[in-house]
Protein backbone atom coordinates (compact mmCIF):
# COMPACT_ATOMS: atom_id res chain seq x y z
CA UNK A 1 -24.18 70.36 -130.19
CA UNK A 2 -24.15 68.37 -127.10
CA UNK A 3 -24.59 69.72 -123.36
CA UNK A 4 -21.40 69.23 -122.73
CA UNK A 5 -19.75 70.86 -125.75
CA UNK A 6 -22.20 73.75 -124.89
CA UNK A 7 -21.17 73.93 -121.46
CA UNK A 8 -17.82 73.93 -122.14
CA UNK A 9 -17.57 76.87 -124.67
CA UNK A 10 -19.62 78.75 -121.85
CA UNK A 11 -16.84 77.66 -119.65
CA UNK A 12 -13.83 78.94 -121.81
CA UNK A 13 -15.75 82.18 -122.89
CA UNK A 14 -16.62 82.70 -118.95
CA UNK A 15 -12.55 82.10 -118.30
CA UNK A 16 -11.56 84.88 -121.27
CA UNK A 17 -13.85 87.19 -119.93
CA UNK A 18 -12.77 87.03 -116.28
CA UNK A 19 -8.87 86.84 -117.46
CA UNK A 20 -9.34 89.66 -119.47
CA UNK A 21 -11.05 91.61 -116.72
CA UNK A 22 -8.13 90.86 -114.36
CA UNK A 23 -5.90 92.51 -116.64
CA UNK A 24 -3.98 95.44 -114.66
CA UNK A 25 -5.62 98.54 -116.63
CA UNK A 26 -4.46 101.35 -114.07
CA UNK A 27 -1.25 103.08 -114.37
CA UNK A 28 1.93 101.62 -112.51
CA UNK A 29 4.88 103.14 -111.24
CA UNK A 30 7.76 101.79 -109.98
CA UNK A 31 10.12 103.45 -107.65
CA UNK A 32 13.60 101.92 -107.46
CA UNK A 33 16.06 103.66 -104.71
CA UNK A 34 19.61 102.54 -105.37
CA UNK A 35 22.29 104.34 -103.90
CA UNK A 36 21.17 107.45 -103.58
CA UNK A 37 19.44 107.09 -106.74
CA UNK A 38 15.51 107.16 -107.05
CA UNK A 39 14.51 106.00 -110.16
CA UNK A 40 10.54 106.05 -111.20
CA UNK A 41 9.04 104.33 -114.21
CA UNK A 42 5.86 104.84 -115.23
CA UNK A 43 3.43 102.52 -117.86
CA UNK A 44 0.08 103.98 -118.71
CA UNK A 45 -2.47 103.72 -121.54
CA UNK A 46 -1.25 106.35 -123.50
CA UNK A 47 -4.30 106.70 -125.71
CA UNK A 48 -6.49 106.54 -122.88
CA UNK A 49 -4.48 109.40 -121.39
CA UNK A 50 -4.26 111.18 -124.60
CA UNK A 51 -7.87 111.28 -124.93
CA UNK A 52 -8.11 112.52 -121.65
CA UNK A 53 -6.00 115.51 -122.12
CA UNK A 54 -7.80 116.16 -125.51
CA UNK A 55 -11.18 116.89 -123.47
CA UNK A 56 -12.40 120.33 -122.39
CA UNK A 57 -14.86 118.92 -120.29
CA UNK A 58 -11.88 117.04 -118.35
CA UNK A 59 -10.21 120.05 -118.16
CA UNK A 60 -13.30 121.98 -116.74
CA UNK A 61 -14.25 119.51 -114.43
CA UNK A 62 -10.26 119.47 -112.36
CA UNK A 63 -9.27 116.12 -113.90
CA UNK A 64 -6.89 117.18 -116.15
CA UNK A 65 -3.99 119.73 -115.63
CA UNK A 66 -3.70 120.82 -119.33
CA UNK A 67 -5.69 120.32 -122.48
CA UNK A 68 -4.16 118.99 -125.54
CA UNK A 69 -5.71 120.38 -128.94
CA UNK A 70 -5.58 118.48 -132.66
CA UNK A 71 -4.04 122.20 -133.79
CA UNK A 72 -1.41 121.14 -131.60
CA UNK A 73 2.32 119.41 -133.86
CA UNK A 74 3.49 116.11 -132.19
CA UNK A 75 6.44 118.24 -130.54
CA UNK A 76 4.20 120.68 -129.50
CA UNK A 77 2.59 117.99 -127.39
CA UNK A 78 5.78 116.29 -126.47
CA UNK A 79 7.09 119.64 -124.56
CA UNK A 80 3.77 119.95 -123.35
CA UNK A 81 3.34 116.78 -121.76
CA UNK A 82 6.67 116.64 -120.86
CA UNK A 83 6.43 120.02 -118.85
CA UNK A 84 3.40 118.94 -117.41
CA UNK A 85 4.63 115.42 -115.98
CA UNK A 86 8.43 117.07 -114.51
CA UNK A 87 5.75 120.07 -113.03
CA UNK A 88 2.98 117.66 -111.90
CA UNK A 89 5.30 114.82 -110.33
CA UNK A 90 6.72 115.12 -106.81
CA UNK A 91 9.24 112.55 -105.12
CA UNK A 92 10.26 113.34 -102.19
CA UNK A 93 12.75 111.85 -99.79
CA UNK A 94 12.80 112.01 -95.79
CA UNK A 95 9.93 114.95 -96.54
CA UNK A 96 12.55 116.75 -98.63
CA UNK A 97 11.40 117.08 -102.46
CA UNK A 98 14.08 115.92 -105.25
CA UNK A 99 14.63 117.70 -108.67
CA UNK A 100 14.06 115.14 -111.15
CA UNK A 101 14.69 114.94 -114.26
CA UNK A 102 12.43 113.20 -117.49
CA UNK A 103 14.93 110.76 -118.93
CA UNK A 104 12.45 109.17 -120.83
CA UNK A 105 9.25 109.93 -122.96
CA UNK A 106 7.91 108.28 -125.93
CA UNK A 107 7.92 110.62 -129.03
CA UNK A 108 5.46 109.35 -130.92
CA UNK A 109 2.48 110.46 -129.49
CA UNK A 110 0.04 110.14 -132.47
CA UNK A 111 0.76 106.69 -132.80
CA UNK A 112 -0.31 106.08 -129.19
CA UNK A 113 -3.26 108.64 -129.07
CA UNK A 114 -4.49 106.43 -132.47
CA UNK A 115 -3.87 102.84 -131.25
CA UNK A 116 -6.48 101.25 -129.01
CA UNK A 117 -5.30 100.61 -125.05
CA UNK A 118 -1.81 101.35 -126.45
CA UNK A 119 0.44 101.10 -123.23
CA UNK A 120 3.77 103.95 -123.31
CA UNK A 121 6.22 104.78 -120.23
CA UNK A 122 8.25 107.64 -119.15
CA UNK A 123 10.91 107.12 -116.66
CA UNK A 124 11.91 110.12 -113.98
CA UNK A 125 15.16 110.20 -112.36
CA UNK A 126 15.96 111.62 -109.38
CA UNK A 127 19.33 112.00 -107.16
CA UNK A 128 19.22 112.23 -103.30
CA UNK A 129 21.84 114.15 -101.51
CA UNK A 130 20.75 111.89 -98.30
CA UNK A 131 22.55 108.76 -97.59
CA UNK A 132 19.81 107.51 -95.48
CA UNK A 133 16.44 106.90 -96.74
CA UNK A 134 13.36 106.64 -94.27
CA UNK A 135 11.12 107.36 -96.68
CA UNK A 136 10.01 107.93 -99.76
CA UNK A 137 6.95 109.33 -101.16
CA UNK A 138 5.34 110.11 -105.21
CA UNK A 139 2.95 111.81 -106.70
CA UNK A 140 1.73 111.92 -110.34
CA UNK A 141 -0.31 114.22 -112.51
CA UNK A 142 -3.79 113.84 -111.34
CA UNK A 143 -4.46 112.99 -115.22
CA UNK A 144 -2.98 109.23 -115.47
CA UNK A 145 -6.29 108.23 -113.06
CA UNK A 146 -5.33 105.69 -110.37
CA UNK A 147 -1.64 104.54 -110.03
CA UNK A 148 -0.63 101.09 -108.66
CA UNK A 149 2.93 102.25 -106.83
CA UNK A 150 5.39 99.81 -106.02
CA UNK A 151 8.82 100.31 -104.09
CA UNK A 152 11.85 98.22 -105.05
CA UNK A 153 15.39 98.19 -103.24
CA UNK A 154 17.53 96.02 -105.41
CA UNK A 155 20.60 94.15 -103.63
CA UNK A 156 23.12 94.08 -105.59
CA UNK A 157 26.48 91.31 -105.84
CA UNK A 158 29.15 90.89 -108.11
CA UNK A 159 30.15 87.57 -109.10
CA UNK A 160 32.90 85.96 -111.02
CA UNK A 161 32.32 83.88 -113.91
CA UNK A 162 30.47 80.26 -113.09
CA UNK A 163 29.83 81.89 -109.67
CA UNK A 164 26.47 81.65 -107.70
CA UNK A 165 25.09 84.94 -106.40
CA UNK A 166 23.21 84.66 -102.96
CA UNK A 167 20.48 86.57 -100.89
CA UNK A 168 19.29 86.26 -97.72
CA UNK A 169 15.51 87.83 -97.40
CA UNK A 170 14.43 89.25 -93.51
């Protein structure tokens, strides 16, 4: 094989490696306000987080808020998790906390827990009595690790047919 042959499978193995390190692994949450309406949607690596709440020693140690055992049926661990995440999760709007509700949830957690990096979402929703939002905060069950938490305010037109929609951004 020739230097440069050699030297450019070192190159393309080097890229893969450094692409797939860049690869978002954390938890991300999006929190969309829209009228009134605060919608959060969560992706996570289910089986990571599965495993997690599987572990005594997570458990023991603070991380987790429950622990998840294999005598436990998939519904079982459905309600349990769901329970957990509408218990564990606070949004709260000008420093007021919202009831939310789980809209969302994947039900088939042993296909998650057994697939490798297998990424799931849940999706709260929440309704704001306040028509003006300063702010807006979240938190998550201490379980999903680190969450990446982004804020979106959609604007919103109607157009006819064969019409152009238009924004202006400040």
């Amino acid at each position: 094989m020739s230097l440069h042959a050699s030297l450019g499978a070192v190159l393309v193995l080097f890229i893969c490696a450094y692409a797939h390190g860049h690869a978002l692994k954390e938890t991300t949450a999006t929190i969309t306000v829209r009228s009134g309406q605060i919608d959060v949607l969560v992706n996570t690596d289910f089986s990571h987080w599965l495993e997690q709440l599987h572990s005594n020693e997570s458990w023991l140690l603070g991380d987790t808020e429950l622990v998840l055992k294999n005598t436990h049926s998939e519904n079982e661990k459905v309600t349990l998790l769901k329970d957990m995440v509408l218990s564990s999760s606070k949004v709260m709007v000008n420093n007021t906390q919202l009831s939310c509700k789980l809209i969302q949830f994947p039900s088939k957690l042993d296909v998650l827990h057994k697939a490798h990096h297998s990424r799931g979402y849940f999706r709260l929703s929440c309704l704001s009595q306040r028509k003006k939002l300063e702010s807006v905060s979240l938190s998550l069950p201490k379980s999903l690790g680190r969450v990446y938490v982004s804020l979106v305010q959609p604007k919103q037109q109607l157009i006819d047919a064969g019409q152009r929609a238009a924004f202006t951004l400040k």
